[in-house]
PDBML (XML) file of the C-alpha atoms, coordinates in Angstrom:
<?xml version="1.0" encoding="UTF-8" ?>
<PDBx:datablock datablockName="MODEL"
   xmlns:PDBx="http://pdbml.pdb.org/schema/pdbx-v50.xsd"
   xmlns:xsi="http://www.w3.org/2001/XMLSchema-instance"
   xsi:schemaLocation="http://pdbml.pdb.org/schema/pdbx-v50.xsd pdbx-v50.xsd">
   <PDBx:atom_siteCategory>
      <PDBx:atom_site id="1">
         <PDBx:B_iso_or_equiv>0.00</PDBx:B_iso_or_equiv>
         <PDBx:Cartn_x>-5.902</PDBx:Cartn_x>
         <PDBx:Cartn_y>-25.695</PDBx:Cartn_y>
         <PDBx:Cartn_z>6.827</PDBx:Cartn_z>
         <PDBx:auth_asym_id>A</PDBx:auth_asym_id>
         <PDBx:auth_atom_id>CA</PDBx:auth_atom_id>
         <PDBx:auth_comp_id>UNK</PDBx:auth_comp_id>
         <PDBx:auth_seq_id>1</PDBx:auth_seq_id>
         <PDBx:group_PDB>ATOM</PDBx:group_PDB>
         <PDBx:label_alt_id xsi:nil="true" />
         <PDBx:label_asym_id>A</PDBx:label_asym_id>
         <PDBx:label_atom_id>CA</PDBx:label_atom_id>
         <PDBx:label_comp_id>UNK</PDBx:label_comp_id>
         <PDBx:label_entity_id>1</PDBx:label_entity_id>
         <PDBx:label_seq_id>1</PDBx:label_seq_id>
         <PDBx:occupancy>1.00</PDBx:occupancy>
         <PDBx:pdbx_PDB_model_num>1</PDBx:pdbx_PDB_model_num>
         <PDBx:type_symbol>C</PDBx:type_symbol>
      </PDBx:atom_site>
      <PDBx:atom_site id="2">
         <PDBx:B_iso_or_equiv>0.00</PDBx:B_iso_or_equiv>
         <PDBx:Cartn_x>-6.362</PDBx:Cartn_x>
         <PDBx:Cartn_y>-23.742</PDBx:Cartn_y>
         <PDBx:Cartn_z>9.866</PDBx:Cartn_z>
         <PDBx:auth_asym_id>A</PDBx:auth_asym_id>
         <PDBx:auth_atom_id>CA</PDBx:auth_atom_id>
         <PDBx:auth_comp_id>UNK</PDBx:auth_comp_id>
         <PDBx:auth_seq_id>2</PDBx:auth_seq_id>
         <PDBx:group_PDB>ATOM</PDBx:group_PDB>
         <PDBx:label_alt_id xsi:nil="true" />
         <PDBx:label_asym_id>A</PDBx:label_asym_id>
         <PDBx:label_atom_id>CA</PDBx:label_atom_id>
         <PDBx:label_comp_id>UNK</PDBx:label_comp_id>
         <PDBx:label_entity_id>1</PDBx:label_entity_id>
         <PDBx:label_seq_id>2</PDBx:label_seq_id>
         <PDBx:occupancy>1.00</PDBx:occupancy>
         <PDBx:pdbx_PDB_model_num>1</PDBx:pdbx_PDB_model_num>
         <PDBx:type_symbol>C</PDBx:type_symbol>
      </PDBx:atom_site>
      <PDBx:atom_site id="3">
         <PDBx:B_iso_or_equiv>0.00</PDBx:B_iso_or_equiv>
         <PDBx:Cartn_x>-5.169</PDBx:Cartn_x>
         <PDBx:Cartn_y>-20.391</PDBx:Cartn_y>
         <PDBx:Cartn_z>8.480</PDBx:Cartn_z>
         <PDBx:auth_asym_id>A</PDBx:auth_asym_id>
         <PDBx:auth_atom_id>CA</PDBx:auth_atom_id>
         <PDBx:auth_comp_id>UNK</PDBx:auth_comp_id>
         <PDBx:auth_seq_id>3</PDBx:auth_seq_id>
         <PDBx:group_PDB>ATOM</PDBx:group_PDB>
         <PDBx:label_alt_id xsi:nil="true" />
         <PDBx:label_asym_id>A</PDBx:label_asym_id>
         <PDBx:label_atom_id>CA</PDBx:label_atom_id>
         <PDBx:label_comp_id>UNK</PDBx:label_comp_id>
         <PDBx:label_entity_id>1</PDBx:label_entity_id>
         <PDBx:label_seq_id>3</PDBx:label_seq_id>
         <PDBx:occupancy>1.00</PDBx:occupancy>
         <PDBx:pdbx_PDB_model_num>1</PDBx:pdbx_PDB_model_num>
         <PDBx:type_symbol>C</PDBx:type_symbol>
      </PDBx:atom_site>
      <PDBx:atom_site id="4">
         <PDBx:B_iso_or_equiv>0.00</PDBx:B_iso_or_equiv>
         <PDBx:Cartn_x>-7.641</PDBx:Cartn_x>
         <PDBx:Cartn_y>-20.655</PDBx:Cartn_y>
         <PDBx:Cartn_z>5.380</PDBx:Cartn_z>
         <PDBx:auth_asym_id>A</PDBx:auth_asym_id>
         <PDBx:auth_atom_id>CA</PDBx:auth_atom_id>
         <PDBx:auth_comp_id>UNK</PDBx:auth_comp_id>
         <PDBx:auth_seq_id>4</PDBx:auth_seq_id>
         <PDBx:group_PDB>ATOM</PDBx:group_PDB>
         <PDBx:label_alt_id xsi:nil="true" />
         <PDBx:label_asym_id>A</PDBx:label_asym_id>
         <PDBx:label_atom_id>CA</PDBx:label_atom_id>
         <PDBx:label_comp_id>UNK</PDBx:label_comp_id>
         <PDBx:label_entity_id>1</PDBx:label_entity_id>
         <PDBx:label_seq_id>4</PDBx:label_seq_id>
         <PDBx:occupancy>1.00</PDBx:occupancy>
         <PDBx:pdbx_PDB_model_num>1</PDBx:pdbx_PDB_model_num>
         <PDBx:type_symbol>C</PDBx:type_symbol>
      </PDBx:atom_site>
      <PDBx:atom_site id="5">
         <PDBx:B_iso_or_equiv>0.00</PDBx:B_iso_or_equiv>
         <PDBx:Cartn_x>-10.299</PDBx:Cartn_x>
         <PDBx:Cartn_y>-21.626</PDBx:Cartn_y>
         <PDBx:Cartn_z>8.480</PDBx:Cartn_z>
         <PDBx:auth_asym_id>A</PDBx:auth_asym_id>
         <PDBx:auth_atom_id>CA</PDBx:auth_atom_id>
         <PDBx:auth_comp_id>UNK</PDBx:auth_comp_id>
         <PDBx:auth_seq_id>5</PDBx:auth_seq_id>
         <PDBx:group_PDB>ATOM</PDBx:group_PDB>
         <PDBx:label_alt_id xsi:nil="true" />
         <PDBx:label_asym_id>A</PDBx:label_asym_id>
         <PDBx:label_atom_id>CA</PDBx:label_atom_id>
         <PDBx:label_comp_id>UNK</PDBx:label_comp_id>
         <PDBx:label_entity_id>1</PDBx:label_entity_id>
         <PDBx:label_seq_id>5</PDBx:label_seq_id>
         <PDBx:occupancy>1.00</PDBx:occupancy>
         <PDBx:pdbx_PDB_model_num>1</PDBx:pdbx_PDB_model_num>
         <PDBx:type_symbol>C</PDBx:type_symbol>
      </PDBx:atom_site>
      <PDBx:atom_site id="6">
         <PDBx:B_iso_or_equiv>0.00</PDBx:B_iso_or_equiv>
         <PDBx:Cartn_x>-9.113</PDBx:Cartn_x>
         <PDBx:Cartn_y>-18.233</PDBx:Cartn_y>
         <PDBx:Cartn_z>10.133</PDBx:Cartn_z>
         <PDBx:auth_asym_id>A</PDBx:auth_asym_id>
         <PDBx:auth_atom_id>CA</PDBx:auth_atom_id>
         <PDBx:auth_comp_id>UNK</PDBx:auth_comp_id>
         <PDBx:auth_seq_id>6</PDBx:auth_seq_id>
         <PDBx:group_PDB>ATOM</PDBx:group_PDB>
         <PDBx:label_alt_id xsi:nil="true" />
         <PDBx:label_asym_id>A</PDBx:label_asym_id>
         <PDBx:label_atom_id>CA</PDBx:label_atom_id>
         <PDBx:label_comp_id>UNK</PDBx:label_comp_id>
         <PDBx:label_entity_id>1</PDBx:label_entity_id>
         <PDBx:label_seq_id>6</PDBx:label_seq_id>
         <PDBx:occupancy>1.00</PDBx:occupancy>
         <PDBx:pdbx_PDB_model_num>1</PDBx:pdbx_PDB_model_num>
         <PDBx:type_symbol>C</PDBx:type_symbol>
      </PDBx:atom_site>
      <PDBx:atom_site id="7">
         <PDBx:B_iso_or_equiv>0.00</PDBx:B_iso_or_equiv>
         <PDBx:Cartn_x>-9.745</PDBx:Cartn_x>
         <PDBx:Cartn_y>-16.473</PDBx:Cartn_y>
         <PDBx:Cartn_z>6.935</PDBx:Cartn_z>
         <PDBx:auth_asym_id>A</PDBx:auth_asym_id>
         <PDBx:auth_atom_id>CA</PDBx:auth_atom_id>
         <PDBx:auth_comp_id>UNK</PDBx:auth_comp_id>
         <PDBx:auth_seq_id>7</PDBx:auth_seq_id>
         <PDBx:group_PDB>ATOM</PDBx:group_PDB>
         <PDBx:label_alt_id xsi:nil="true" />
         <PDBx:label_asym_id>A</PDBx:label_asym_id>
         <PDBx:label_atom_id>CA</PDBx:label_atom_id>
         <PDBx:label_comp_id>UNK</PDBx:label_comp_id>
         <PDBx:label_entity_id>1</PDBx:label_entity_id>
         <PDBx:label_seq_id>7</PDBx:label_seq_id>
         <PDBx:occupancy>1.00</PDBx:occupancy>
         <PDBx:pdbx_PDB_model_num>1</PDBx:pdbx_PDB_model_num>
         <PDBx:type_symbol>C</PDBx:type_symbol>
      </PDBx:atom_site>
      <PDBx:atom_site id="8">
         <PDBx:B_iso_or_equiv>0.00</PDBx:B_iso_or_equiv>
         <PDBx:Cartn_x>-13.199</PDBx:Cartn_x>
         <PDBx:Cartn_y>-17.546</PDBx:Cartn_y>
         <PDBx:Cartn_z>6.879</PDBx:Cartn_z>
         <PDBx:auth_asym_id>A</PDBx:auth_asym_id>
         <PDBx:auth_atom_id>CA</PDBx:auth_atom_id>
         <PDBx:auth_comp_id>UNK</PDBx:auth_comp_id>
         <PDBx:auth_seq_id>8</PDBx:auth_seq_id>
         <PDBx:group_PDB>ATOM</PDBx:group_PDB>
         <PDBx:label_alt_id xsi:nil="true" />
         <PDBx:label_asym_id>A</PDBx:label_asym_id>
         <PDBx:label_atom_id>CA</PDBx:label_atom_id>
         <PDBx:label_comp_id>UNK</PDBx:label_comp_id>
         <PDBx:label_entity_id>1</PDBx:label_entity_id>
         <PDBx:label_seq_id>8</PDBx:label_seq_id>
         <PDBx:occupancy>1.00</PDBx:occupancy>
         <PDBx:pdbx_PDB_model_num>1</PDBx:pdbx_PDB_model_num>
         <PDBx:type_symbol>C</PDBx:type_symbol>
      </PDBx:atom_site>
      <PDBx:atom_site id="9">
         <PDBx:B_iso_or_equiv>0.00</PDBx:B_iso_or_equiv>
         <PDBx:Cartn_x>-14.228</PDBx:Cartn_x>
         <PDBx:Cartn_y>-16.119</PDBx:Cartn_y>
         <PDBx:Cartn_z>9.879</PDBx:Cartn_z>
         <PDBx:auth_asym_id>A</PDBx:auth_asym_id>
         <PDBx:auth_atom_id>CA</PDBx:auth_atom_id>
         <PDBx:auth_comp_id>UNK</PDBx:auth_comp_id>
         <PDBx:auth_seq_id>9</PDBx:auth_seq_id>
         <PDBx:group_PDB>ATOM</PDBx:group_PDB>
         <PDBx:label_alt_id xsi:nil="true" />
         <PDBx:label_asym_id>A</PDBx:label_asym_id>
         <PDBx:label_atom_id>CA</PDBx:label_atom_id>
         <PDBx:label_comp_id>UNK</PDBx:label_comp_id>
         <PDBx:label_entity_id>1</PDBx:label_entity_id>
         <PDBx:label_seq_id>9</PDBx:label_seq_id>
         <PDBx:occupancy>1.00</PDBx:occupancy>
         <PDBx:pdbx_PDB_model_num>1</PDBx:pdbx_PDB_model_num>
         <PDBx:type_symbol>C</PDBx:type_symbol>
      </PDBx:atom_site>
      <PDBx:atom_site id="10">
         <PDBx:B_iso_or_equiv>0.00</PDBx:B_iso_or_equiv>
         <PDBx:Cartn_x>-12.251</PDBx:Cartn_x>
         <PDBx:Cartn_y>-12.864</PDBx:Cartn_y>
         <PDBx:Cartn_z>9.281</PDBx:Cartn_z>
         <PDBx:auth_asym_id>A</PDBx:auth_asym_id>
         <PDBx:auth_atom_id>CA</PDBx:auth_atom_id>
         <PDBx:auth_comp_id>UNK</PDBx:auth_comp_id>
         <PDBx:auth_seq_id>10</PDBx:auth_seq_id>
         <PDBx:group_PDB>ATOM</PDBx:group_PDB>
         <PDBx:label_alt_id xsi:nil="true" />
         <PDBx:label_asym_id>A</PDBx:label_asym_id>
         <PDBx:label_atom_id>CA</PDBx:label_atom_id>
         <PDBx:label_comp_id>UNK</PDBx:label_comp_id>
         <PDBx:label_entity_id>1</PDBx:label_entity_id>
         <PDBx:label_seq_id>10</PDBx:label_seq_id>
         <PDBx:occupancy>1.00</PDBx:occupancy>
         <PDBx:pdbx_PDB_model_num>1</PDBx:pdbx_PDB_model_num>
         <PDBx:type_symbol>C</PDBx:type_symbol>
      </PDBx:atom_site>
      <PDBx:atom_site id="11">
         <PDBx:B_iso_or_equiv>0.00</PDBx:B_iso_or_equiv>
         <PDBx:Cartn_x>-13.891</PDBx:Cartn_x>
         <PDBx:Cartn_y>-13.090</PDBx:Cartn_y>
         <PDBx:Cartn_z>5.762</PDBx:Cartn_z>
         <PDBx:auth_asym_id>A</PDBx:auth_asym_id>
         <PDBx:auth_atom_id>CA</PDBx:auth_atom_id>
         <PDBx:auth_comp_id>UNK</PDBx:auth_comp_id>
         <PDBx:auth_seq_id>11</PDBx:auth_seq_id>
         <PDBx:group_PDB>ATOM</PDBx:group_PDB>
         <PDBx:label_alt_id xsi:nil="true" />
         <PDBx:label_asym_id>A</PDBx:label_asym_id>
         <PDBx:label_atom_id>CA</PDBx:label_atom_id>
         <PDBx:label_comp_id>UNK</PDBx:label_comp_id>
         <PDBx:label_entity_id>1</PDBx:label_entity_id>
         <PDBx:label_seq_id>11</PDBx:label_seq_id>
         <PDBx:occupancy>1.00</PDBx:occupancy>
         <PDBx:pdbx_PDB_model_num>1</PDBx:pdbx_PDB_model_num>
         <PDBx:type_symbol>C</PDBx:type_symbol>
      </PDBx:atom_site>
      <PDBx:atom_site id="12">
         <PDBx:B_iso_or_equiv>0.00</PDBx:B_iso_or_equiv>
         <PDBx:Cartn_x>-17.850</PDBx:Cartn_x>
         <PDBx:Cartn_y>-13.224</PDBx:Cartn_y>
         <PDBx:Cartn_z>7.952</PDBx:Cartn_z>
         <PDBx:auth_asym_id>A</PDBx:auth_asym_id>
         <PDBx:auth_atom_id>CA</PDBx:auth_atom_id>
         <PDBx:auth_comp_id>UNK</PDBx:auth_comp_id>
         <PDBx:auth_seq_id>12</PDBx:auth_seq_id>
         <PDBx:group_PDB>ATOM</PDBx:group_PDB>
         <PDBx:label_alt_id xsi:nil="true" />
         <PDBx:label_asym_id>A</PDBx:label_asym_id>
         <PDBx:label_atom_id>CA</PDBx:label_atom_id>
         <PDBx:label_comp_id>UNK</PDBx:label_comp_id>
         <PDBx:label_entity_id>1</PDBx:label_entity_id>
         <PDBx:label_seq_id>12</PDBx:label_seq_id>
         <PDBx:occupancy>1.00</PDBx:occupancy>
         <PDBx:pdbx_PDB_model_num>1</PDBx:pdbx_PDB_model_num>
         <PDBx:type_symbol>C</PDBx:type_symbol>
      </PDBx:atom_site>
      <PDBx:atom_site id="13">
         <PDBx:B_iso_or_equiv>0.00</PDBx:B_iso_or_equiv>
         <PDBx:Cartn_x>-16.709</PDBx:Cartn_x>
         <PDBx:Cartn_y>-10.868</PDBx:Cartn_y>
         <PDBx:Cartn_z>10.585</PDBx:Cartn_z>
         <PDBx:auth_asym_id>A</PDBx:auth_asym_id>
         <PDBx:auth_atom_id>CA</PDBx:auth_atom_id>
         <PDBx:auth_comp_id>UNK</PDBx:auth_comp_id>
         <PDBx:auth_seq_id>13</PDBx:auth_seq_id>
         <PDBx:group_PDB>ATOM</PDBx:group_PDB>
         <PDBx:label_alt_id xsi:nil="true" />
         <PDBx:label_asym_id>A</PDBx:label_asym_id>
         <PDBx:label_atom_id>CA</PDBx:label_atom_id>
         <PDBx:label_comp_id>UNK</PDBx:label_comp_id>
         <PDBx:label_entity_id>1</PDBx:label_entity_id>
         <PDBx:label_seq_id>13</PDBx:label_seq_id>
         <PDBx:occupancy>1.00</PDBx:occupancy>
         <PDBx:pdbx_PDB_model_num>1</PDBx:pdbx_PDB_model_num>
         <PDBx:type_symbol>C</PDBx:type_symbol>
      </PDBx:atom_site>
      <PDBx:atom_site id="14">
         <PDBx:B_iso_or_equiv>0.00</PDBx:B_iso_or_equiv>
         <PDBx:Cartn_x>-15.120</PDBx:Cartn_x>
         <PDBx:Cartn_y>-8.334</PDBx:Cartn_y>
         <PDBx:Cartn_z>7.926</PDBx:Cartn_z>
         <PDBx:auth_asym_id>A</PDBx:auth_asym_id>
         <PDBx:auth_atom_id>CA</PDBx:auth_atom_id>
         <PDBx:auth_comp_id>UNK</PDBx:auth_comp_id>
         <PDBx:auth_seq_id>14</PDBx:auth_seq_id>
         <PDBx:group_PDB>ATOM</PDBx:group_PDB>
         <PDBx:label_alt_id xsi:nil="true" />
         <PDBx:label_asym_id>A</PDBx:label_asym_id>
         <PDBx:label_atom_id>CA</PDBx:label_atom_id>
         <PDBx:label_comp_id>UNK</PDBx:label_comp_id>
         <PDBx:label_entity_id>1</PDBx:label_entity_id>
         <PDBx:label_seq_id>14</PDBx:label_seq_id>
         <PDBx:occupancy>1.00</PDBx:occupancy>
         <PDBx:pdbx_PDB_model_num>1</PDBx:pdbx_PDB_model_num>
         <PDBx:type_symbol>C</PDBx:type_symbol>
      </PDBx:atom_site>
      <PDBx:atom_site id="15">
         <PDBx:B_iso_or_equiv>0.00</PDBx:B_iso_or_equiv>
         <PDBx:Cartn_x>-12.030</PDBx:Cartn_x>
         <PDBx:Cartn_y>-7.771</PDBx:Cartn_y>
         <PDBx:Cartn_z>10.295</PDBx:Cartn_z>
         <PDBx:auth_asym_id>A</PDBx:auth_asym_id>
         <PDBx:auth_atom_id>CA</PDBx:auth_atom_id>
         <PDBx:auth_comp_id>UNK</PDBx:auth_comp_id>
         <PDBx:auth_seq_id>15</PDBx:auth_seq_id>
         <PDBx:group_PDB>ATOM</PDBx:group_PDB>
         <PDBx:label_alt_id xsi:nil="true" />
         <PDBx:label_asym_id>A</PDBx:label_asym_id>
         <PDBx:label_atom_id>CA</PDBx:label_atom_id>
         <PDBx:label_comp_id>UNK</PDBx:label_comp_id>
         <PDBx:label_entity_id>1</PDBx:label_entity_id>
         <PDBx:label_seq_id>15</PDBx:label_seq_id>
         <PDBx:occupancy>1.00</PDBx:occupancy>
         <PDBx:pdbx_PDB_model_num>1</PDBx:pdbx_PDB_model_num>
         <PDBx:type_symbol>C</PDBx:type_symbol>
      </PDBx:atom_site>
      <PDBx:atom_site id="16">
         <PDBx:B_iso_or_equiv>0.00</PDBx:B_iso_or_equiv>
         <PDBx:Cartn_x>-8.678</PDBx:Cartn_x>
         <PDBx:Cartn_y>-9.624</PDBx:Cartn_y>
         <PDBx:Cartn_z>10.240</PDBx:Cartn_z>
         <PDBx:auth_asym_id>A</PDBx:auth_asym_id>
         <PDBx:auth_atom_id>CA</PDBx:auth_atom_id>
         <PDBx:auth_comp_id>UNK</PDBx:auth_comp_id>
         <PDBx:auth_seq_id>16</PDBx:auth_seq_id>
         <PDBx:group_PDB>ATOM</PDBx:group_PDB>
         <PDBx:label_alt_id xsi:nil="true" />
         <PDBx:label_asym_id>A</PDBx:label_asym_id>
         <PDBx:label_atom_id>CA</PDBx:label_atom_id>
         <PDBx:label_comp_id>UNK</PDBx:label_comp_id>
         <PDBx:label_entity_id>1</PDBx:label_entity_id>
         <PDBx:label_seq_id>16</PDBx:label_seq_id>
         <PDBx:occupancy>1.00</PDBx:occupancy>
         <PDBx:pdbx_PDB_model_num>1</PDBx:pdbx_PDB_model_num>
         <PDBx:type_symbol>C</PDBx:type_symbol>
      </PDBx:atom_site>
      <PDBx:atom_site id="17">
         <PDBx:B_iso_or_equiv>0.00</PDBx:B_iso_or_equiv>
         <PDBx:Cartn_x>-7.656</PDBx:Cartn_x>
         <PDBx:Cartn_y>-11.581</PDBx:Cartn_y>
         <PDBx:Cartn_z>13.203</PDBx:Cartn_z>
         <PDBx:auth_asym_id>A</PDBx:auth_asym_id>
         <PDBx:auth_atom_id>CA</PDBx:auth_atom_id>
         <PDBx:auth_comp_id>UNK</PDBx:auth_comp_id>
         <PDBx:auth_seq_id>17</PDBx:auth_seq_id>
         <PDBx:group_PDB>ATOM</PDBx:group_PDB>
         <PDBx:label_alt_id xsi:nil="true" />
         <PDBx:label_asym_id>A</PDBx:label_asym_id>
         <PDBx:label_atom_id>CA</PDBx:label_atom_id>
         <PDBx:label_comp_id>UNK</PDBx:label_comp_id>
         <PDBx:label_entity_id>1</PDBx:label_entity_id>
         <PDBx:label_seq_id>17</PDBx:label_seq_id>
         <PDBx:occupancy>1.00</PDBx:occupancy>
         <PDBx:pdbx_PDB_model_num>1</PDBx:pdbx_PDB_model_num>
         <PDBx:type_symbol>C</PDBx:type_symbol>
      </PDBx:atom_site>
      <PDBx:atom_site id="18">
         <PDBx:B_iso_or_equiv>0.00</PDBx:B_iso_or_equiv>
         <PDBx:Cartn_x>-4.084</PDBx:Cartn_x>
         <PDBx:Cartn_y>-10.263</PDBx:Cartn_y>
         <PDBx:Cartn_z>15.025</PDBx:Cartn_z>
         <PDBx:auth_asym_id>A</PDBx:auth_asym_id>
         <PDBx:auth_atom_id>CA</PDBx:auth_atom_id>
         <PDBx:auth_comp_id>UNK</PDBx:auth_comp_id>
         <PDBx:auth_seq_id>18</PDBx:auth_seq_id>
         <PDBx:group_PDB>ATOM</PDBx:group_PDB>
         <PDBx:label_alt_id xsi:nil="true" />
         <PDBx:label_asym_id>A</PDBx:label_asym_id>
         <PDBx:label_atom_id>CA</PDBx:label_atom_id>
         <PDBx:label_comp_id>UNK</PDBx:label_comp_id>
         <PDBx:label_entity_id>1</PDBx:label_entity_id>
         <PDBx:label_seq_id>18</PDBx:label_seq_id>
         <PDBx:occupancy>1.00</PDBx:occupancy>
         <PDBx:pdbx_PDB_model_num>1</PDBx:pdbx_PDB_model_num>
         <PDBx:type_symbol>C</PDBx:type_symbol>
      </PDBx:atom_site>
      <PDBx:atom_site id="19">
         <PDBx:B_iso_or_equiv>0.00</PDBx:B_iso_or_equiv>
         <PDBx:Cartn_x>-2.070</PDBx:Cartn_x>
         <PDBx:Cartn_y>-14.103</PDBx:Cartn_y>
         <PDBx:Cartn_z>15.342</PDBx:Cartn_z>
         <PDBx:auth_asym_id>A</PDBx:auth_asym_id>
         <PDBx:auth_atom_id>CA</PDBx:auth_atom_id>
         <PDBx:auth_comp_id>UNK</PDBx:auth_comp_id>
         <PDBx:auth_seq_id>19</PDBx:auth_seq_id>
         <PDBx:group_PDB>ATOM</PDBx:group_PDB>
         <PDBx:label_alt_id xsi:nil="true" />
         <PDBx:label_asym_id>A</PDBx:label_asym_id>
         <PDBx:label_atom_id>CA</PDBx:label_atom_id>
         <PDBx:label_comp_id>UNK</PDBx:label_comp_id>
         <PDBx:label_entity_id>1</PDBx:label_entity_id>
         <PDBx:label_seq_id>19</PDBx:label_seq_id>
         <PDBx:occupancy>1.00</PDBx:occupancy>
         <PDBx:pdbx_PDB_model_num>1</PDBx:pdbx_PDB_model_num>
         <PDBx:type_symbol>C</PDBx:type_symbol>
      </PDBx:atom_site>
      <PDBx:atom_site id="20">
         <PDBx:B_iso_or_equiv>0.00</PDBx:B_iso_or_equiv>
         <PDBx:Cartn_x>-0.073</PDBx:Cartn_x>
         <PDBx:Cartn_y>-14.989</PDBx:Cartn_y>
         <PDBx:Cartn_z>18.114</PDBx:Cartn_z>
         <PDBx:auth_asym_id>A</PDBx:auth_asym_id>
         <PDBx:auth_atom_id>CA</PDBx:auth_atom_id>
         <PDBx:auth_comp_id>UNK</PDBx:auth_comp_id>
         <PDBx:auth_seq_id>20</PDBx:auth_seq_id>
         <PDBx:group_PDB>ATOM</PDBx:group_PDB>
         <PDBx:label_alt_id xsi:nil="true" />
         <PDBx:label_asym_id>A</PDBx:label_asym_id>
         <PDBx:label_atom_id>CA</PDBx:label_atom_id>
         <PDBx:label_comp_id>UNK</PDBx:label_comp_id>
         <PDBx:label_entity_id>1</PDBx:label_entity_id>
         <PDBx:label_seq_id>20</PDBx:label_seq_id>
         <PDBx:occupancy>1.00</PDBx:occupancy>
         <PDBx:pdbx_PDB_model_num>1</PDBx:pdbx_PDB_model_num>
         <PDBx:type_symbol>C</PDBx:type_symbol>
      </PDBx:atom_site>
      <PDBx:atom_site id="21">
         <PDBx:B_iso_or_equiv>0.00</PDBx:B_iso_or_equiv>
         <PDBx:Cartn_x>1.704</PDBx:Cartn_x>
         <PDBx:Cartn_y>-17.944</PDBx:Cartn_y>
         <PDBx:Cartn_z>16.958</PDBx:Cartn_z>
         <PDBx:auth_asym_id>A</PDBx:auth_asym_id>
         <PDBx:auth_atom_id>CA</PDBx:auth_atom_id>
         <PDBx:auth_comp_id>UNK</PDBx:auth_comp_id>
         <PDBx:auth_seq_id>21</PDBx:auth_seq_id>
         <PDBx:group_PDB>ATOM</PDBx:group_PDB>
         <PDBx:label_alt_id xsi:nil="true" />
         <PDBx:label_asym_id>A</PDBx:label_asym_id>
         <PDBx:label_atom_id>CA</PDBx:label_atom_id>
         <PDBx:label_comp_id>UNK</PDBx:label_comp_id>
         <PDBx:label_entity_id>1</PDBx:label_entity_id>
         <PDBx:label_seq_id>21</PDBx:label_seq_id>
         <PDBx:occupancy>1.00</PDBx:occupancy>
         <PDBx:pdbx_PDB_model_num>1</PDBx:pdbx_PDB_model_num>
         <PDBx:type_symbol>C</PDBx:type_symbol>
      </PDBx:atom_site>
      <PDBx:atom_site id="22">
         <PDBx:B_iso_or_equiv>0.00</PDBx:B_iso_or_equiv>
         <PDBx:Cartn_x>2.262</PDBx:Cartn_x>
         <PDBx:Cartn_y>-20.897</PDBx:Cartn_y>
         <PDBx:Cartn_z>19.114</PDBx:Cartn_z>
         <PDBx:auth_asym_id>A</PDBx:auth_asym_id>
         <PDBx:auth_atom_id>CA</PDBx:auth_atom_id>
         <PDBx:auth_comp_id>UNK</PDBx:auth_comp_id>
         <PDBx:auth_seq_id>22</PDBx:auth_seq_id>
         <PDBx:group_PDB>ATOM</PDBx:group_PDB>
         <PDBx:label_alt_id xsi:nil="true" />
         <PDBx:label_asym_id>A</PDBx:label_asym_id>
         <PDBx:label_atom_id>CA</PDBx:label_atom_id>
         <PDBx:label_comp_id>UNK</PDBx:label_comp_id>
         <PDBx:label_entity_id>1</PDBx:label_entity_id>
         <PDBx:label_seq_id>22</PDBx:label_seq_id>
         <PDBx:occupancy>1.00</PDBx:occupancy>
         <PDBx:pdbx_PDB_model_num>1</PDBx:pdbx_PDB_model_num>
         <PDBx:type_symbol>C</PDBx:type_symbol>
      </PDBx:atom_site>
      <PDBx:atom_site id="23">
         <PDBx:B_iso_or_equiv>0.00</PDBx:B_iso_or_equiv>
         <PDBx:Cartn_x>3.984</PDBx:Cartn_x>
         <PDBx:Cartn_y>-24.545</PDBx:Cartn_y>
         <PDBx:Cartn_z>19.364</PDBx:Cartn_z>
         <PDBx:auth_asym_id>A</PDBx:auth_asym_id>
         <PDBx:auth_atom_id>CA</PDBx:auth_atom_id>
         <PDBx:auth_comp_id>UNK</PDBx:auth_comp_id>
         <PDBx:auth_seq_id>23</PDBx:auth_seq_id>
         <PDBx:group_PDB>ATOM</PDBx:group_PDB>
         <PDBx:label_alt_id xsi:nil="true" />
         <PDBx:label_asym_id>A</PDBx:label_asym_id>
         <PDBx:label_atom_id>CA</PDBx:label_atom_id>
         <PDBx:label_comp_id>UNK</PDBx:label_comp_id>
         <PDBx:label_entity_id>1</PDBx:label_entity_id>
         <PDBx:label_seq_id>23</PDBx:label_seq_id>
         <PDBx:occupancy>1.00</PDBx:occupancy>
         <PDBx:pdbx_PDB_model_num>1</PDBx:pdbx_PDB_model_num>
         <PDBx:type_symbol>C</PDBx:type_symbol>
      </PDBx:atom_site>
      <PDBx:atom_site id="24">
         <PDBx:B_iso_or_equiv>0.00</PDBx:B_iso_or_equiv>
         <PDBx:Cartn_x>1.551</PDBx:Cartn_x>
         <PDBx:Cartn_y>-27.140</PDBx:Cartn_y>
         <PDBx:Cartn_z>19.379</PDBx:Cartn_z>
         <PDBx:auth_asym_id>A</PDBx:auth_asym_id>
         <PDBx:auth_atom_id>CA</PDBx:auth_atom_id>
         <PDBx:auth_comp_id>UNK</PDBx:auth_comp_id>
         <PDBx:auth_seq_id>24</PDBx:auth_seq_id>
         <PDBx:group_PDB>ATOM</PDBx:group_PDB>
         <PDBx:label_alt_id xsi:nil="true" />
         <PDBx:label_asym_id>A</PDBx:label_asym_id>
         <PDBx:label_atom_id>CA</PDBx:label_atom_id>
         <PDBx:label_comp_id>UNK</PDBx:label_comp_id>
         <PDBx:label_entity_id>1</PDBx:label_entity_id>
         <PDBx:label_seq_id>24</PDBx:label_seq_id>
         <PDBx:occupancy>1.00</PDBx:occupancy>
         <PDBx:pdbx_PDB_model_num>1</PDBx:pdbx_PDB_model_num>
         <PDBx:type_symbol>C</PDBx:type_symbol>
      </PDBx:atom_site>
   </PDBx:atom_siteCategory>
</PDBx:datablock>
């Protein structure tokens, strides 16, 4: 999922990520 693919990277980066949520 791409959220727990987000997560990842804040998990590696040890920052969260600010979303802007868009249509596809």
């Amino acid at each position: 999922k791409l959220m727990e693919y987000i997560e990842a990277i804040e998990a590696a980066l040890g920052k969260p990520a600010k979303k802007n949520l868009l249509p596809m």
